[in-house]
PDB file of N, CA and C in Angstrom:
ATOM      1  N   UNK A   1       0.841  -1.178   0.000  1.00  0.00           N
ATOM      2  CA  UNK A   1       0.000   0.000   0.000  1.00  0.00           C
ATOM      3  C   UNK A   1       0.888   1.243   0.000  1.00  0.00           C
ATOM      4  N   UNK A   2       0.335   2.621  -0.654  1.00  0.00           N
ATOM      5  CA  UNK A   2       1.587   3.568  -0.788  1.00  0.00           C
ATOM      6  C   UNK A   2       1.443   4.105   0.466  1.00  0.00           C
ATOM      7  N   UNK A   3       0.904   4.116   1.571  1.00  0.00           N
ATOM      8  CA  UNK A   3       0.944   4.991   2.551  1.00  0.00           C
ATOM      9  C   UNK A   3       2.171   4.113   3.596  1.00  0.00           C
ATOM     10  N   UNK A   4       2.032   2.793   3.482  1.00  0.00           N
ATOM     11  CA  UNK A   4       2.766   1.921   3.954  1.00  0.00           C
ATOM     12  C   UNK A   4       4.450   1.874   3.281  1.00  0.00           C
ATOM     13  N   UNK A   5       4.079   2.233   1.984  1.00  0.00           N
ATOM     14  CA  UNK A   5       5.510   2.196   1.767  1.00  0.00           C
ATOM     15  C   UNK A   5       6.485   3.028   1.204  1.00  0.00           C
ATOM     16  N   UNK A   6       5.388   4.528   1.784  1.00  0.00           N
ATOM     17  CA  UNK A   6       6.169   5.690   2.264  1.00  0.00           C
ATOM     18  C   UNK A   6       6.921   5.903   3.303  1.00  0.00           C
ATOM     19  N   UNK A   7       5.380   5.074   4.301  1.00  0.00           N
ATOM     20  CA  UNK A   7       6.390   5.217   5.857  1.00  0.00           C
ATOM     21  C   UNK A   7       7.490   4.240   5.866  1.00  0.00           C
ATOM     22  N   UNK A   8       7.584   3.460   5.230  1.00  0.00           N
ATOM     23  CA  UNK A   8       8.739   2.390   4.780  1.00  0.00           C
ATOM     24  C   UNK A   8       9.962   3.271   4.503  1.00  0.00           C
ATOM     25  N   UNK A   9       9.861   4.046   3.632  1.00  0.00           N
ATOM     26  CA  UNK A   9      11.277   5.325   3.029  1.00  0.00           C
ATOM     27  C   UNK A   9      11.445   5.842   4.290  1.00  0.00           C
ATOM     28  N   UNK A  10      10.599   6.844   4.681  1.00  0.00           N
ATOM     29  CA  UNK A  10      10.705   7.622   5.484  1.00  0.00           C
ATOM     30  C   UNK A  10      11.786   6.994   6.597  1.00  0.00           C
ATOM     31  N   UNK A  11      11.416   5.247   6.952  1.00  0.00           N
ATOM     32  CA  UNK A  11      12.138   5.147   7.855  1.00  0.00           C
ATOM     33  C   UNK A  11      13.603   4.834   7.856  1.00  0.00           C
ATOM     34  N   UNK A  12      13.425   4.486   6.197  1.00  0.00           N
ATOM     35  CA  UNK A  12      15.188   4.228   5.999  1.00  0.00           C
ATOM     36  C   UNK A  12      16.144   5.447   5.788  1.00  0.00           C
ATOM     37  N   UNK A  13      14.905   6.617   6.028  1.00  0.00           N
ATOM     38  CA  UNK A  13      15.473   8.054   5.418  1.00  0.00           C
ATOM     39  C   UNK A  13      16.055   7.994   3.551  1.00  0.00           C
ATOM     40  N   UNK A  14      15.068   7.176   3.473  1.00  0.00           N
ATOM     41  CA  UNK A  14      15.342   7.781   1.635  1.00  0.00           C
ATOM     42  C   UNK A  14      14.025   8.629   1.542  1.00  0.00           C
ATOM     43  N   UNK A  15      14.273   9.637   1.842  1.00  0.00           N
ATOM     44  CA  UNK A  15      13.059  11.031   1.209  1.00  0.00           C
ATOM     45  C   UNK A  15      12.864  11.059  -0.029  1.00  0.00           C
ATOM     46  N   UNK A  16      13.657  10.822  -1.047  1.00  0.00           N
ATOM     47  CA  UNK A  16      13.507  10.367  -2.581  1.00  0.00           C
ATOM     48  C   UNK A  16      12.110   9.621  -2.770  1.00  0.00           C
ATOM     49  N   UNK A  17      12.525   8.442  -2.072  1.00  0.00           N
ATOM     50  CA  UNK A  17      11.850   7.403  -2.345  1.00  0.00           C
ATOM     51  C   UNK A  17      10.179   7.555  -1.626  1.00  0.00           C
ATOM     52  N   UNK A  18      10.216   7.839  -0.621  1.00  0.00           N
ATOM     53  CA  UNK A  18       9.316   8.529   0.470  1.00  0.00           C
ATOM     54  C   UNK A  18       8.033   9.589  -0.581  1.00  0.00           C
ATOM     55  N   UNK A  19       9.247  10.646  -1.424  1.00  0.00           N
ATOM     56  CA  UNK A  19       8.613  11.445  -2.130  1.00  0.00           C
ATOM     57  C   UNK A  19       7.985  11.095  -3.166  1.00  0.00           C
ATOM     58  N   UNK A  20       8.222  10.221  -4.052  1.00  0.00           N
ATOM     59  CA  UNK A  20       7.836   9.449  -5.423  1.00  0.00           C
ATOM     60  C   UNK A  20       6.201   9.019  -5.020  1.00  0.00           C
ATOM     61  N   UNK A  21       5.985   8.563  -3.607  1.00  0.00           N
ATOM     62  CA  UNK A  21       4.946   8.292  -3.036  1.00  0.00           C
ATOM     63  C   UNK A  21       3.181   9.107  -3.084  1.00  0.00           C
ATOM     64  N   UNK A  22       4.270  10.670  -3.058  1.00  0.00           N
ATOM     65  CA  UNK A  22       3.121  11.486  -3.220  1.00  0.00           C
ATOM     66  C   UNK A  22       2.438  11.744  -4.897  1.00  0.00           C
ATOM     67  N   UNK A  23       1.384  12.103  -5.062  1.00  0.00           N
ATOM     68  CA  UNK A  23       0.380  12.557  -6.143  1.00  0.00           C
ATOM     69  C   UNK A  23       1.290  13.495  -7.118  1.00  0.00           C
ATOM     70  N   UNK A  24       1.028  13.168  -8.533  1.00  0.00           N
ATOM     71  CA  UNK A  24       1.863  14.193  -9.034  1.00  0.00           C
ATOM     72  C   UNK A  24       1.332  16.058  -9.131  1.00  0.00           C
ATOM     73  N   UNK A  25       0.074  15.869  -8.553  1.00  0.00           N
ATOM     74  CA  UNK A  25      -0.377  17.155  -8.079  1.00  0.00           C
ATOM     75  C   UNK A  25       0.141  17.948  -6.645  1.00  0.00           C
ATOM     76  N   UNK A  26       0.965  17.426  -5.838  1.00  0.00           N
ATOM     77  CA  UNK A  26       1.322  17.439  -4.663  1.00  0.00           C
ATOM     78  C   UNK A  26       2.774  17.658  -5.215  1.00  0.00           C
ATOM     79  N   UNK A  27       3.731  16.865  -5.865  1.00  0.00           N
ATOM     80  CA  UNK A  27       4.890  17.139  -6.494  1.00  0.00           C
ATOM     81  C   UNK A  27       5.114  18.419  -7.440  1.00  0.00           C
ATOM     82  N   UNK A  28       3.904  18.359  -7.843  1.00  0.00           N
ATOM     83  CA  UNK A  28       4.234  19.685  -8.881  1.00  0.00           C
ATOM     84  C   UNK A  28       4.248  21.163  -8.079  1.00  0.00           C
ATOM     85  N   UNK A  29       3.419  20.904  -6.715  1.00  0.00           N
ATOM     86  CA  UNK A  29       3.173  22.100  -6.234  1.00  0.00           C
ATOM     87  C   UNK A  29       4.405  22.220  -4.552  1.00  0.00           C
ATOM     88  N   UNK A  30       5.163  21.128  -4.835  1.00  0.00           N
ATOM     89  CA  UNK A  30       6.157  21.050  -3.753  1.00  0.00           C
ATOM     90  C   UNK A  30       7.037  20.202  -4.021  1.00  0.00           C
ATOM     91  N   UNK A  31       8.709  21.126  -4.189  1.00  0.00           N
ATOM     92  CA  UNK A  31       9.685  20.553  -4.420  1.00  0.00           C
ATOM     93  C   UNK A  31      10.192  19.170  -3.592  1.00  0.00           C
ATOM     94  N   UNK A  32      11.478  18.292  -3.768  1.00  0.00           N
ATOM     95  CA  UNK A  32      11.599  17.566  -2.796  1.00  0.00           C
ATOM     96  C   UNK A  32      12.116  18.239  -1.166  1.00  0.00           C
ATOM     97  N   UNK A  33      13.011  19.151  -1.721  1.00  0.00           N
ATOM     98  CA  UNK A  33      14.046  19.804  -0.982  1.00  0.00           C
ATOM     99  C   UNK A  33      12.441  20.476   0.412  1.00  0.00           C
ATOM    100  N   UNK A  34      11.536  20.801  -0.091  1.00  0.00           N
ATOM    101  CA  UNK A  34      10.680  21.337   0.366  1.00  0.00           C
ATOM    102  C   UNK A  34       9.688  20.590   1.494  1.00  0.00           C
ATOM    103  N   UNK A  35       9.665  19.249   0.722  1.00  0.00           N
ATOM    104  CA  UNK A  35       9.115  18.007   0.993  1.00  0.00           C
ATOM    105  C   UNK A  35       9.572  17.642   2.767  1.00  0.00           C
ATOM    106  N   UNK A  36      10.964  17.218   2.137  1.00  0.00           N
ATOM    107  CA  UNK A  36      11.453  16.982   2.939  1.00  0.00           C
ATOM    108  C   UNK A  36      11.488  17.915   4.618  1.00  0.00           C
ATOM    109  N   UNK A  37      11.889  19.137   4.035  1.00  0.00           N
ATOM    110  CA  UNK A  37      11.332  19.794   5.163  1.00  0.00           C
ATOM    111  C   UNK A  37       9.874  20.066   5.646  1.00  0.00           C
ATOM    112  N   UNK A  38       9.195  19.748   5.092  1.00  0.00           N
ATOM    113  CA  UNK A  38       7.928  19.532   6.067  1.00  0.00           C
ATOM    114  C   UNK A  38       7.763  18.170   6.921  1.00  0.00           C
ATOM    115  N   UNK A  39       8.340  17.206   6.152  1.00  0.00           N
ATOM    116  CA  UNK A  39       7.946  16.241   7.268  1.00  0.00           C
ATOM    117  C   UNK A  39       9.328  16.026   8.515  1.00  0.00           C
ATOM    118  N   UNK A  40      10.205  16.933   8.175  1.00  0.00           N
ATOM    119  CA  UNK A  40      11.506  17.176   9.396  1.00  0.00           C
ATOM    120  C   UNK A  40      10.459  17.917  10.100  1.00  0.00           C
ATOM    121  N   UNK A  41       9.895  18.713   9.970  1.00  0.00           N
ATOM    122  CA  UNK A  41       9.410  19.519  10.606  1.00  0.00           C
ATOM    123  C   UNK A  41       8.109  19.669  11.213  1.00  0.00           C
ATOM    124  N   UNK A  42       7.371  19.292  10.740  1.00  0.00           N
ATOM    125  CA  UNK A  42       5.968  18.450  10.958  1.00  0.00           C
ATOM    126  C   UNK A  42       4.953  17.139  11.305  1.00  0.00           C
ATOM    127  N   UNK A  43       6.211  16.571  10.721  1.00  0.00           N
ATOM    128  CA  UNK A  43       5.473  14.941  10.683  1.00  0.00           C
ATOM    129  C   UNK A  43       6.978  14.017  11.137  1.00  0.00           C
ATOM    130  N   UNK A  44       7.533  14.379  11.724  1.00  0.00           N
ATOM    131  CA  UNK A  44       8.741  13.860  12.115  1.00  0.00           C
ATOM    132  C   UNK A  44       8.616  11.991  13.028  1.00  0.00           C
ATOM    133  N   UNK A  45       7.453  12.186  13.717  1.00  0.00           N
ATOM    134  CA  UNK A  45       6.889  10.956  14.116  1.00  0.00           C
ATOM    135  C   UNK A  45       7.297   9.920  13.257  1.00  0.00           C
ATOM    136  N   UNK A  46       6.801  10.377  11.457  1.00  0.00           N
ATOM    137  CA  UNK A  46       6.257   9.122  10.698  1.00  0.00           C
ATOM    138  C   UNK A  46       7.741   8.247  10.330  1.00  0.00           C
ATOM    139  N   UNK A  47       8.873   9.469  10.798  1.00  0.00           N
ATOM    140  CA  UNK A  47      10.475   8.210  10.408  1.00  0.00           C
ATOM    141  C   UNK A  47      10.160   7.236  11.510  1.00  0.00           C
ATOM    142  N   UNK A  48      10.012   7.644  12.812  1.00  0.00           N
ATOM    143  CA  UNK A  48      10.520   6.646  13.348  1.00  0.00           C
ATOM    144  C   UNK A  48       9.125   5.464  13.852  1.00  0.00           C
ATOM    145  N   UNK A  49       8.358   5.566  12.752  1.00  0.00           N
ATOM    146  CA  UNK A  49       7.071   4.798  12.906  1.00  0.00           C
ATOM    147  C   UNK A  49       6.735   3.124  12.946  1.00  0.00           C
ATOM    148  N   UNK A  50       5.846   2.641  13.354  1.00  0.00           N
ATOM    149  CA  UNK A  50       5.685   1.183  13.110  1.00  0.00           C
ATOM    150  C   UNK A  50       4.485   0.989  13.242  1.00  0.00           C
ATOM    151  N   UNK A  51       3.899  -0.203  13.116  1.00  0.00           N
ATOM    152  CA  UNK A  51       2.510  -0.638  13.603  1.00  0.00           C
ATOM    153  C   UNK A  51       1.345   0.503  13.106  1.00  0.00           C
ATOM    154  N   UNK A  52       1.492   0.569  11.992  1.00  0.00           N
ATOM    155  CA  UNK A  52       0.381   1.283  11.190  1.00  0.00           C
ATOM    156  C   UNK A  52      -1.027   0.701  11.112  1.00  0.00           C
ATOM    157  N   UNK A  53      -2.384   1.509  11.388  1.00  0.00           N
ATOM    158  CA  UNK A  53      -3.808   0.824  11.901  1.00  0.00           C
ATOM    159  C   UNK A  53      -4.444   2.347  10.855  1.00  0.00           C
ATOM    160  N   UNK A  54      -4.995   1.290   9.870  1.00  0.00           N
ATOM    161  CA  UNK A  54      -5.761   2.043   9.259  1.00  0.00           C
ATOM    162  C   UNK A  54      -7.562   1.827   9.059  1.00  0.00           C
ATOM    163  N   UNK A  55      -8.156   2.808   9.296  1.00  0.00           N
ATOM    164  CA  UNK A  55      -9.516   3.047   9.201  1.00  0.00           C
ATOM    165  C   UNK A  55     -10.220   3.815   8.074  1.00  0.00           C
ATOM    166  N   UNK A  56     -11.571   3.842   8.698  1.00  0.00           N
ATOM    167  CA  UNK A  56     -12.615   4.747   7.913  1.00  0.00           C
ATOM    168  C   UNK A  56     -11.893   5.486   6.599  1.00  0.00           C
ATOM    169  N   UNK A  57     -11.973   4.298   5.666  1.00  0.00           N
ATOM    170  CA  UNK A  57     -11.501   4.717   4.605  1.00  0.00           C
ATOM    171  C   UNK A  57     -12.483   4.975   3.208  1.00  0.00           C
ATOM    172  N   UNK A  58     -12.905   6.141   3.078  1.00  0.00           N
ATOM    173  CA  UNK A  58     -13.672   6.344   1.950  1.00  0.00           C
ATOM    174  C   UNK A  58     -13.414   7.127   0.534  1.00  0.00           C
ATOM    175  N   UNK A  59     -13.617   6.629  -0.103  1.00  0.00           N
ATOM    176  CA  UNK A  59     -13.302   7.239  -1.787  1.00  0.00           C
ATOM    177  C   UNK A  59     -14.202   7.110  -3.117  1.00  0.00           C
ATOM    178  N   UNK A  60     -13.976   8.378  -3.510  1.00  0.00           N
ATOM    179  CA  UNK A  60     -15.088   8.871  -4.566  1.00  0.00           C
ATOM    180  C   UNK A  60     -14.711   8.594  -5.797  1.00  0.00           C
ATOM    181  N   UNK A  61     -14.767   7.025  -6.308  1.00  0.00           N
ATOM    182  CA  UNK A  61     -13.521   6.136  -7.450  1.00  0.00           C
ATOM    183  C   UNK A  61     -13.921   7.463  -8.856  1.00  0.00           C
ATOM    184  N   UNK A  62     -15.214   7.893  -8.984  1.00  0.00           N
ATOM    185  CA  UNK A  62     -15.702   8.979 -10.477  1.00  0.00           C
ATOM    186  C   UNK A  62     -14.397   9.846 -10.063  1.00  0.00           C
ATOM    187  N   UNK A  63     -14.057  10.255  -8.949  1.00  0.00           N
ATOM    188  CA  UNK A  63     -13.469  11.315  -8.976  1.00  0.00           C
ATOM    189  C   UNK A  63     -11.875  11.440  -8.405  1.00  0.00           C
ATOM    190  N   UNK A  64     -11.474   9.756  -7.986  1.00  0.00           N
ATOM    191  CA  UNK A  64     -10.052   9.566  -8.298  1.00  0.00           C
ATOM    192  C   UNK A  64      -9.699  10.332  -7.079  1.00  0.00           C
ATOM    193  N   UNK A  65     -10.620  10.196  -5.941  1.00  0.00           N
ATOM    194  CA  UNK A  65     -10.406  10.899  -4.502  1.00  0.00           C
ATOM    195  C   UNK A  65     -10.423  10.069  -3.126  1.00  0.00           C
ATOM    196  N   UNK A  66     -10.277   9.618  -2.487  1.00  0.00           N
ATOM    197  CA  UNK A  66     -10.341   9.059  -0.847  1.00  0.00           C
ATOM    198  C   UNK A  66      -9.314   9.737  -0.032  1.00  0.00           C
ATOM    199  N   UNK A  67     -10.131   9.317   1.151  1.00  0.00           N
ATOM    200  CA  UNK A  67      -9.765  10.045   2.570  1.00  0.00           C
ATOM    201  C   UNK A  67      -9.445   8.450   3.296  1.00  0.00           C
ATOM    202  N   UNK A  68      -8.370   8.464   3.635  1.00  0.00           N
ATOM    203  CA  UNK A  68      -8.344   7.255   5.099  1.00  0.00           C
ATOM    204  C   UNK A  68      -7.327   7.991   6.313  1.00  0.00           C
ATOM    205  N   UNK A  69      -8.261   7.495   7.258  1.00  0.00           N
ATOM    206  CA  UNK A  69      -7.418   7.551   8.868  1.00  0.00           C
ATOM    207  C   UNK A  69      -6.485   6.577   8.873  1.00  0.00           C
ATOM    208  N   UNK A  70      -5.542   7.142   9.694  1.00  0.00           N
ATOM    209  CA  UNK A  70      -4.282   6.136   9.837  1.00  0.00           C
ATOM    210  C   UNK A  70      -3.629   6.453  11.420  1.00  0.00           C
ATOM    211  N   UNK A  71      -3.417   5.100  11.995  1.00  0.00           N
ATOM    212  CA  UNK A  71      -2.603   5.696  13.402  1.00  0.00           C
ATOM    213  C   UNK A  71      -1.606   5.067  13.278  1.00  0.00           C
ATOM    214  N   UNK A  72      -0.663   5.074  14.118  1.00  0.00           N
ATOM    215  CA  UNK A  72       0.646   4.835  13.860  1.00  0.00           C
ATOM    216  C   UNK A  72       1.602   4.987  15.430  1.00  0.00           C
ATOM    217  N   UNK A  73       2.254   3.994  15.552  1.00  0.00           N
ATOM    218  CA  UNK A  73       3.219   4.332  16.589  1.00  0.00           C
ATOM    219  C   UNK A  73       4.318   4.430  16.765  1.00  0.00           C
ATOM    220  N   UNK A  74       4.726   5.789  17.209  1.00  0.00           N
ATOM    221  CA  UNK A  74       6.451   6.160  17.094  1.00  0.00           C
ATOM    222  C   UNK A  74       7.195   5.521  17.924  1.00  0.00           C
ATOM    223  N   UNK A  75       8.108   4.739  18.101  1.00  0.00           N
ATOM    224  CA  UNK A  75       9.094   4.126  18.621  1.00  0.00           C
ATOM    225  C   UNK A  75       9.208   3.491  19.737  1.00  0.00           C
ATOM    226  N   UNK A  76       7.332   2.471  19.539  1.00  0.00           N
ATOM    227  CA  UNK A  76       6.534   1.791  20.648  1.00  0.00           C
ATOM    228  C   UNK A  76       6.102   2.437  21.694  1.00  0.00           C
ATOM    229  N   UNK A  77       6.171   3.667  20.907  1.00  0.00           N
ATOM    230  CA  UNK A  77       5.403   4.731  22.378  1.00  0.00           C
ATOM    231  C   UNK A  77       3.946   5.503  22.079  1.00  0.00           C
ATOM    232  N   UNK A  78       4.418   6.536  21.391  1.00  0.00           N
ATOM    233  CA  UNK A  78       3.516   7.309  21.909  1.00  0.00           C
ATOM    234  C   UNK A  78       2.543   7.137  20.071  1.00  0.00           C
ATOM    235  N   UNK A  79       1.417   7.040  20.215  1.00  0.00           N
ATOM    236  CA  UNK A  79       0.287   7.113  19.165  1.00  0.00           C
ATOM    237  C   UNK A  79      -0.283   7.796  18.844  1.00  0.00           C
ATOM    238  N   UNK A  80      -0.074   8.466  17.326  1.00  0.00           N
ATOM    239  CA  UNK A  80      -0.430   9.478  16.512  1.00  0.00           C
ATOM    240  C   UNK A  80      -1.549   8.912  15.345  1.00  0.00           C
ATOM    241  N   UNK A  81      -2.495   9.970  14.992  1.00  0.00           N
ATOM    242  CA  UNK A  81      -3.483  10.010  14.234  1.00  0.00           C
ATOM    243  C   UNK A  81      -2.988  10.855  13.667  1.00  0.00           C
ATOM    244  N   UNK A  82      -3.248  10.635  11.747  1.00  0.00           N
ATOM    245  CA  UNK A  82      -3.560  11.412  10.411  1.00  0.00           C
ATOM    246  C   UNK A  82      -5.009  11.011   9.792  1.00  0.00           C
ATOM    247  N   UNK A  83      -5.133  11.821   8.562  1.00  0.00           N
ATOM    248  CA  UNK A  83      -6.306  11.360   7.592  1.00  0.00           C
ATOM    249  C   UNK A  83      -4.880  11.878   6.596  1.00  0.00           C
ATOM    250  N   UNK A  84      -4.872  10.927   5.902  1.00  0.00           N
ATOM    251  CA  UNK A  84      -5.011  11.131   4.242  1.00  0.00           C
ATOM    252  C   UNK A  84      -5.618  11.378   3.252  1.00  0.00           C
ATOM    253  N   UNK A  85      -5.182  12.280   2.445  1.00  0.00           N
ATOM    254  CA  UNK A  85      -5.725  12.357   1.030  1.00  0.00           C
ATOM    255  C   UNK A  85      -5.177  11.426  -0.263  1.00  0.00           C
ATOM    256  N   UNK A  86      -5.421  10.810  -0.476  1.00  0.00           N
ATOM    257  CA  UNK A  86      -5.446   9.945  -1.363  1.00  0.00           C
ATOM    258  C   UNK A  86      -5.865  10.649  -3.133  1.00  0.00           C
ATOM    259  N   UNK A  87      -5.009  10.133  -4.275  1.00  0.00           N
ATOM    260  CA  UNK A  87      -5.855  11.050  -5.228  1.00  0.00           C
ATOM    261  C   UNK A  87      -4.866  10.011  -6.512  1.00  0.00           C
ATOM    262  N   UNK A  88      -5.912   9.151  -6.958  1.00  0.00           N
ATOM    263  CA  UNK A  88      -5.363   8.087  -8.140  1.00  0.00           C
ATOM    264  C   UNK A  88      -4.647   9.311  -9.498  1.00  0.00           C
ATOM    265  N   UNK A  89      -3.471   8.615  -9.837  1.00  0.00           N
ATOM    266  CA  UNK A  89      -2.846   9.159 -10.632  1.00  0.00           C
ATOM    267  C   UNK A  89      -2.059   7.879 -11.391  1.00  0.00           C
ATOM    268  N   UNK A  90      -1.797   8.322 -12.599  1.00  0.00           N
ATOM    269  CA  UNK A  90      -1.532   7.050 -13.766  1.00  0.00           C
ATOM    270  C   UNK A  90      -0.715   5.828 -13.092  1.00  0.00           C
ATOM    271  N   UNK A  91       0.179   5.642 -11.810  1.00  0.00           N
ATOM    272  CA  UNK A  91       0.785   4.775 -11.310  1.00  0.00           C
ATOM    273  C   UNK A  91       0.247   4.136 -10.121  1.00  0.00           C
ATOM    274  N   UNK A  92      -1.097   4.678  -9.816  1.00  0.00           N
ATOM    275  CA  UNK A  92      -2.104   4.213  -9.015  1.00  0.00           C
ATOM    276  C   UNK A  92      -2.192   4.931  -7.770  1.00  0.00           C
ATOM    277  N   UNK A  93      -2.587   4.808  -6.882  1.00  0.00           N
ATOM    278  CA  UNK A  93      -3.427   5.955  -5.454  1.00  0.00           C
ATOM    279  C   UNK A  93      -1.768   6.418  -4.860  1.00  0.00           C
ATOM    280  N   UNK A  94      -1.295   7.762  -4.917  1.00  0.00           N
ATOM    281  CA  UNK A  94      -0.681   8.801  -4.299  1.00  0.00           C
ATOM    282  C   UNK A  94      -1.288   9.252  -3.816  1.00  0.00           C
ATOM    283  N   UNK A  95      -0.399  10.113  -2.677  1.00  0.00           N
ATOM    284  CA  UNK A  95      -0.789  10.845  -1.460  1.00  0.00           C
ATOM    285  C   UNK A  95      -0.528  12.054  -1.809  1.00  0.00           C
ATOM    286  N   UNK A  96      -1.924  12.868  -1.528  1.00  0.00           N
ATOM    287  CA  UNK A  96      -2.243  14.368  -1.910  1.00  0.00           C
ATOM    288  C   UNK A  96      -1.611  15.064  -0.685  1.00  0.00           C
ATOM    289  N   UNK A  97      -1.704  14.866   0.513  1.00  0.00           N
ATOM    290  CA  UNK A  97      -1.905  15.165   2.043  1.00  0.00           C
ATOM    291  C   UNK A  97      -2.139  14.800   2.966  1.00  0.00           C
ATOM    292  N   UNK A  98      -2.175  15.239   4.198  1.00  0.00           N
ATOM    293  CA  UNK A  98      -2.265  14.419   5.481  1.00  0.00           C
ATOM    294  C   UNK A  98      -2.569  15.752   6.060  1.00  0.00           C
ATOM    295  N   UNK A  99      -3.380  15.445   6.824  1.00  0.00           N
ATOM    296  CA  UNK A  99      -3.572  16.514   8.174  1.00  0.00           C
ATOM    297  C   UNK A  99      -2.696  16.644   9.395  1.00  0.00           C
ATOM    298  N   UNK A 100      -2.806  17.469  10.103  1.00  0.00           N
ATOM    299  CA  UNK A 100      -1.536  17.938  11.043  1.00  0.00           C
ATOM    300  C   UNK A 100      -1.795  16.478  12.194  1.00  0.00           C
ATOM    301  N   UNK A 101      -0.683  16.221  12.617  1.00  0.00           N
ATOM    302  CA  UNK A 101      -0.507  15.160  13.634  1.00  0.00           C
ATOM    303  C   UNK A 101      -1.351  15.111  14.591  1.00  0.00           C
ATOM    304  N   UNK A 102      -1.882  14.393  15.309  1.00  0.00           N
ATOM    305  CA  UNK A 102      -2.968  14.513  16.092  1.00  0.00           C
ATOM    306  C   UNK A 102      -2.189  13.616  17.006  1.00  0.00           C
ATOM    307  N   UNK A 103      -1.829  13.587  18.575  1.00  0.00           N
ATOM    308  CA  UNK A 103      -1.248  12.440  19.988  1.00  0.00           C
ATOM    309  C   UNK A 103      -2.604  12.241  19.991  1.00  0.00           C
ATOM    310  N   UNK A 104      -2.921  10.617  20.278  1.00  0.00           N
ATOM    311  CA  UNK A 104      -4.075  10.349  20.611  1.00  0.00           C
ATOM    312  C   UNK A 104      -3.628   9.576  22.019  1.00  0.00           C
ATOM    313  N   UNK A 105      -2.195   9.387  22.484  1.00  0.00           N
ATOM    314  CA  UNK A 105      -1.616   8.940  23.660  1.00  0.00           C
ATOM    315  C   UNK A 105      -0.458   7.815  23.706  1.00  0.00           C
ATOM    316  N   UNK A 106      -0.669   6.793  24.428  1.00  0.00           N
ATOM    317  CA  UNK A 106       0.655   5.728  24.127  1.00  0.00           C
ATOM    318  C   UNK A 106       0.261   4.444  24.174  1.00  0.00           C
ATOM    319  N   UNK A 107       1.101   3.722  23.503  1.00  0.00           N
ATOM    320  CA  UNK A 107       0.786   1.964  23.058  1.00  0.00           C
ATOM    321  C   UNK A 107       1.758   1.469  23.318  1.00  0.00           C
ATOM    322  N   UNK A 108       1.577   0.267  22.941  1.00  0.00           N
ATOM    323  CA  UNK A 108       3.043  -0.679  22.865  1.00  0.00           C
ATOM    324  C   UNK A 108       3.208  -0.785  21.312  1.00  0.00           C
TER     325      UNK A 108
END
């Protein structure tokens, strides 16, 4: 799944690879160099992530759109919530976006 095997890059720190992940509408409107610094800076959780739990996933196939929740736990600790944007493009479902990190608390 690409959300899975973004956070896959992310964790080996290939941002390249991480980036290829996203929508080419999302690429066109944000460099890598750029990329990269948002998720240093924002989403920093998702390097050191594991145990990905995904939900309420819905998509509008006419219009090449879905939304899914995703939680995730940083480094068997503490548990974060996103939604994704999802948005099919000729190599199949890329990631448009994610909403700002949400702690929903801690796991194993």
């Amino acid at each position: 799944m690409t959300i899975e095997s973004q956070t896959d890059a992310f964790g080996d720190g290939d941002f390249e690879l991480a980036y290829s992940f996203a929508s080419q509408e999302f690429r066109s409107n944000v460099s890598l160099q750029s990329f990269v610094g948002i998720i240093a800076g924002s989403y920093g959780p998702l390097i050191e992530s594991s145990n990905l739990g995904f939900s309420n996933c819905r998509a509008d196939l006419d219009a090449g759109l879905g939304v899914i929740d995703v939680q995730f736990v940083q480094s068997g600790n503490d548990v974060y919530a996103l939604r994704y944007l999802l948005q099919e493009d000729p190599d199949g479902w890329r990631i448009g976006g994610a909403t700002n990190l949400e702690v929903l608390g801690e796991g194993a």
